[in-house]
C-alpha atoms as a PDB file:
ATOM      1  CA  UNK A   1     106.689 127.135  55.333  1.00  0.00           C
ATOM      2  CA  UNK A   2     105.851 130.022  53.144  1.00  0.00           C
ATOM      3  CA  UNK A   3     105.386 127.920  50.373  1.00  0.00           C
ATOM      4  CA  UNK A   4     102.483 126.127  51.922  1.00  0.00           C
ATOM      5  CA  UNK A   5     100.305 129.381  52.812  1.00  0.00           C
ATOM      6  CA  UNK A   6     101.384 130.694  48.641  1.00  0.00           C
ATOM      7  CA  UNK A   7      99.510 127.745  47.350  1.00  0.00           C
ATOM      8  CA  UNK A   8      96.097 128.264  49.154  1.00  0.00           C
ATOM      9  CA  UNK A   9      95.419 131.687  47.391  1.00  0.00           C
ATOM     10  CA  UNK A  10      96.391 129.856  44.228  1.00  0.00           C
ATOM     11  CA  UNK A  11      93.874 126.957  44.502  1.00  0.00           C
ATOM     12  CA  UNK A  12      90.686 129.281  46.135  1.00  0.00           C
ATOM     13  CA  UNK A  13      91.678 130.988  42.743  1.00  0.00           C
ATOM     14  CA  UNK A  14      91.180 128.091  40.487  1.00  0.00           C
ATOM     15  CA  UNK A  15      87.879 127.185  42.528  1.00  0.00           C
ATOM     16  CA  UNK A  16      86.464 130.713  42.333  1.00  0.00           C
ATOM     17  CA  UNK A  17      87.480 130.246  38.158  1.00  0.00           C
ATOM     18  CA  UNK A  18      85.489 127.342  37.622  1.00  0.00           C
ATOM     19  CA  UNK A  19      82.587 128.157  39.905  1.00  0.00           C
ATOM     20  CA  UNK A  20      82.032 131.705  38.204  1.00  0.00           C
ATOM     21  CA  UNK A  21      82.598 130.572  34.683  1.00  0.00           C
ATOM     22  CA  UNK A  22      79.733 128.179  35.599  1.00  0.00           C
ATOM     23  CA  UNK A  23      77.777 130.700  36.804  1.00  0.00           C
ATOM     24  CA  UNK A  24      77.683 132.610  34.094  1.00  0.00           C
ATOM     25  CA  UNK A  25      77.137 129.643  31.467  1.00  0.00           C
ATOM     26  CA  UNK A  26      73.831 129.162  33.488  1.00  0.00           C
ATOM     27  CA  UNK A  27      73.303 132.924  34.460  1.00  0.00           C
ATOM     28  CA  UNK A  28      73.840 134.972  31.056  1.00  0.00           C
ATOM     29  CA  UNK A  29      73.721 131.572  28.179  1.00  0.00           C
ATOM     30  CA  UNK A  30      73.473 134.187  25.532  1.00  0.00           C
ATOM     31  CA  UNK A  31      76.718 135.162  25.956  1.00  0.00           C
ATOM     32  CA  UNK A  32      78.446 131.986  25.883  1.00  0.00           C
ATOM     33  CA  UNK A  33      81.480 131.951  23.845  1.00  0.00           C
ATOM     34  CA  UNK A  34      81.147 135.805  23.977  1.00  0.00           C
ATOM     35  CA  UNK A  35      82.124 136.371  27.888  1.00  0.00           C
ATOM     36  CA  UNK A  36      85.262 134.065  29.386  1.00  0.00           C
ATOM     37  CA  UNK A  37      87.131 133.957  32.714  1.00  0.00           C
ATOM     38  CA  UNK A  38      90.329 134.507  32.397  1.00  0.00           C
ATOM     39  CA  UNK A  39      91.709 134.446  35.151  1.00  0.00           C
ATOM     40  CA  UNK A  40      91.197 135.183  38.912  1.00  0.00           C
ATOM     41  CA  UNK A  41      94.249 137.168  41.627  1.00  0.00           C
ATOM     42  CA  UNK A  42      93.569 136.604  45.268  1.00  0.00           C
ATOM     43  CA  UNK A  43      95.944 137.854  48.068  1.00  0.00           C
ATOM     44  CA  UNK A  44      97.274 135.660  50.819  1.00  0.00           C
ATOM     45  CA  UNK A  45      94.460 136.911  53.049  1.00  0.00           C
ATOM     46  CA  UNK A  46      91.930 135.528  50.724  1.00  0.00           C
ATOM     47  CA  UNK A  47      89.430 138.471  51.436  1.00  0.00           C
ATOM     48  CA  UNK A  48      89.145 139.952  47.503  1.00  0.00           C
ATOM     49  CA  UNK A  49      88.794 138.605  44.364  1.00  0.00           C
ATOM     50  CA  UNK A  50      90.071 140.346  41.162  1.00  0.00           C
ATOM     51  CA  UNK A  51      88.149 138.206  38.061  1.00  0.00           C
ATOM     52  CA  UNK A  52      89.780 138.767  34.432  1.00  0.00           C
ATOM     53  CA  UNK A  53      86.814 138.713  32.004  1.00  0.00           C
ATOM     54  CA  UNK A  54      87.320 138.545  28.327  1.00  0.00           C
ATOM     55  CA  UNK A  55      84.748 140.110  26.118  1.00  0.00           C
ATOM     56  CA  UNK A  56      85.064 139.549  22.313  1.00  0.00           C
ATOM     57  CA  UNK A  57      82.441 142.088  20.914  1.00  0.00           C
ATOM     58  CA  UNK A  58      84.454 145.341  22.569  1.00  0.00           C
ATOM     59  CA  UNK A  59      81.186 147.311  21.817  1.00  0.00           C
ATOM     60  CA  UNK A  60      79.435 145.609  24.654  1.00  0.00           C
ATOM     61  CA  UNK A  61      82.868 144.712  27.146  1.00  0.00           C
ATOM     62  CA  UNK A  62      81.414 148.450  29.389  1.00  0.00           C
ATOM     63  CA  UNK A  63      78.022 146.922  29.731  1.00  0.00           C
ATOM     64  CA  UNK A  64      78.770 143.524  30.558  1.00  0.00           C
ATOM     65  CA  UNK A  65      81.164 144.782  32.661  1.00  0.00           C
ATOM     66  CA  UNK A  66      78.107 146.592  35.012  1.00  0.00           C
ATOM     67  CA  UNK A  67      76.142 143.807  34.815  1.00  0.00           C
ATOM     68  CA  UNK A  68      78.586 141.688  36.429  1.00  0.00           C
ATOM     69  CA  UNK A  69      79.264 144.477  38.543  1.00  0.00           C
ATOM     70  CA  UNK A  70      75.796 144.572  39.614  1.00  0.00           C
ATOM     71  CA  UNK A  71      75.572 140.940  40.115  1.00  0.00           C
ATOM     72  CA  UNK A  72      78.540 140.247  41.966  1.00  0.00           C
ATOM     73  CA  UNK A  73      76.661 140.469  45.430  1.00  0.00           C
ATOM     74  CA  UNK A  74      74.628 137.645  43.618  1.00  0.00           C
ATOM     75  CA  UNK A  75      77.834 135.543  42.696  1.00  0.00           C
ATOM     76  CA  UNK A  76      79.518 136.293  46.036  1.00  0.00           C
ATOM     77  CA  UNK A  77      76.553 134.595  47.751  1.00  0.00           C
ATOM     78  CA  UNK A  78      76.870 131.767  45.524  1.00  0.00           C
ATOM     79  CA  UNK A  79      80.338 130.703  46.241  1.00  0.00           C
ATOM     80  CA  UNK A  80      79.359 131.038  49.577  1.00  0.00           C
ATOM     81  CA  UNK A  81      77.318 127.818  49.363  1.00  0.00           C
ATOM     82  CA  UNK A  82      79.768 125.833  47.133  1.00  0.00           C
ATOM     83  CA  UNK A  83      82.898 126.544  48.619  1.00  0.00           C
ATOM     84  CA  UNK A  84      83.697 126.175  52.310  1.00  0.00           C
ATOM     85  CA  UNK A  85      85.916 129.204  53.111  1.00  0.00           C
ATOM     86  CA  UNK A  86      86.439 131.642  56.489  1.00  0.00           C
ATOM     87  CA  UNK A  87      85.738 135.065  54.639  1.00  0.00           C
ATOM     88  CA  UNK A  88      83.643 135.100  51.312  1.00  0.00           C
ATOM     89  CA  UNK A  89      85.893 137.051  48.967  1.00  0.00           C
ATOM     90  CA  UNK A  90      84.816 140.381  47.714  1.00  0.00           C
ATOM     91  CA  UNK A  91      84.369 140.259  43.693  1.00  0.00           C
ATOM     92  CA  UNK A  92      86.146 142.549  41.727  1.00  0.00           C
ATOM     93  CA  UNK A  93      85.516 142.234  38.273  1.00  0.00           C
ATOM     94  CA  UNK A  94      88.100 143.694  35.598  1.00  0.00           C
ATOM     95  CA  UNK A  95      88.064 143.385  31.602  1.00  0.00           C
ATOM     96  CA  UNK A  96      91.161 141.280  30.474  1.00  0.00           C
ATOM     97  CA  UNK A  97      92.231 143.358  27.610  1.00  0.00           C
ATOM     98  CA  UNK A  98      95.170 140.983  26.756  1.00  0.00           C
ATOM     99  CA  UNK A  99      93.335 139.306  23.585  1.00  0.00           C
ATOM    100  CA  UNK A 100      93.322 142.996  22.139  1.00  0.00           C
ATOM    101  CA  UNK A 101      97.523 143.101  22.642  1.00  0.00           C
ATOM    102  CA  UNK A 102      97.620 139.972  20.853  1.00  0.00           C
ATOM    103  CA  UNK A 103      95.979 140.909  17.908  1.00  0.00           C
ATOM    104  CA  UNK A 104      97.847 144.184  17.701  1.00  0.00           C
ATOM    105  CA  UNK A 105     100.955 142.106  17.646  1.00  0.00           C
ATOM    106  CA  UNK A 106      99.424 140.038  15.178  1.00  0.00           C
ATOM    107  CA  UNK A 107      98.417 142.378  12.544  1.00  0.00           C
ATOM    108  CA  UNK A 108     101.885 144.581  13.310  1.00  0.00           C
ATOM    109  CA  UNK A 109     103.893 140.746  12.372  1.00  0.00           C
ATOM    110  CA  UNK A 110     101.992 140.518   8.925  1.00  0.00           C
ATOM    111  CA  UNK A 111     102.993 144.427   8.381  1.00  0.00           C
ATOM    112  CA  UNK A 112     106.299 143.717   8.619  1.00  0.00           C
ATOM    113  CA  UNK A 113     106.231 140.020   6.681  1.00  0.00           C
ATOM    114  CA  UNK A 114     104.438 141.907   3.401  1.00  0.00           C
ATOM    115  CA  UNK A 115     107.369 144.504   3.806  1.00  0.00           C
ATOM    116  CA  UNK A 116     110.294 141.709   4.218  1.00  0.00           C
ATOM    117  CA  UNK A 117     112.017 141.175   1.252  1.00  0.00           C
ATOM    118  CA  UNK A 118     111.934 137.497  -0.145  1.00  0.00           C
ATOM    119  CA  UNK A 119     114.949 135.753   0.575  1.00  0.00           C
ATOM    120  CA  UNK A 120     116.116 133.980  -2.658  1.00  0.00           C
ATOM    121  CA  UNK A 121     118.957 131.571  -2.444  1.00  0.00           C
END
């Protein structure tokens, strides 16, 4: 039985994911392909929302960052009319820094491929 209640707080998640990232498409278009949900962390009681937002221009992740801050009484409301639930989550909005890790790793693999010797057979 504790499988069942693990999957709600799973699929709210996905909802809140798609309804948000439309939200912002409509709400902020200038910074399509600049601003992506990542991801979105409820807890079993459903009553907070953590968003993961990626920002590509790290110059401008702070200030994005209080805008959707500021707005998230806006977006809150908002789900509140699409989706059907018994407590509106509170939105918690965090930058998903993961893209930045990636790169690191990225740029650390070609360090170390210019530095391998060539294997000659």
């Amino acid at each position: 039985m504790k499988k069942e209640g693990s999957y709600r707080p799973k699929r709210i998640s996905q909802l809140i994911q798609q309804e948000i990232s439309q939200y912002l498409i409509t709400e902020l278009p200038e910074m399509v392909g600049f601003l992506t949900v990542t991801g979105v962390e409820m807890p079993p009681d459903l009553k907070s929302a953590r968003i993961s937002v990626s920002v590509l221009q790290k110059d401008k992740r702070e200030p994005i960052l209080k805008l959707l801050e500021k707005r998230a009484s806006y977006f809150r409301k908002l789900l509140a009319t699409r989706l059907n639930l018994r407590y509106n989550p509170e939105l918690i909005f965090i930058i998903d820094t993961s893209a930045d890790y990636e790169e690191r790793i990225d740029r650390l693999l070609e360090v170390v491929k210019k530095h391998e010797p060539e294997d000659t057979d």
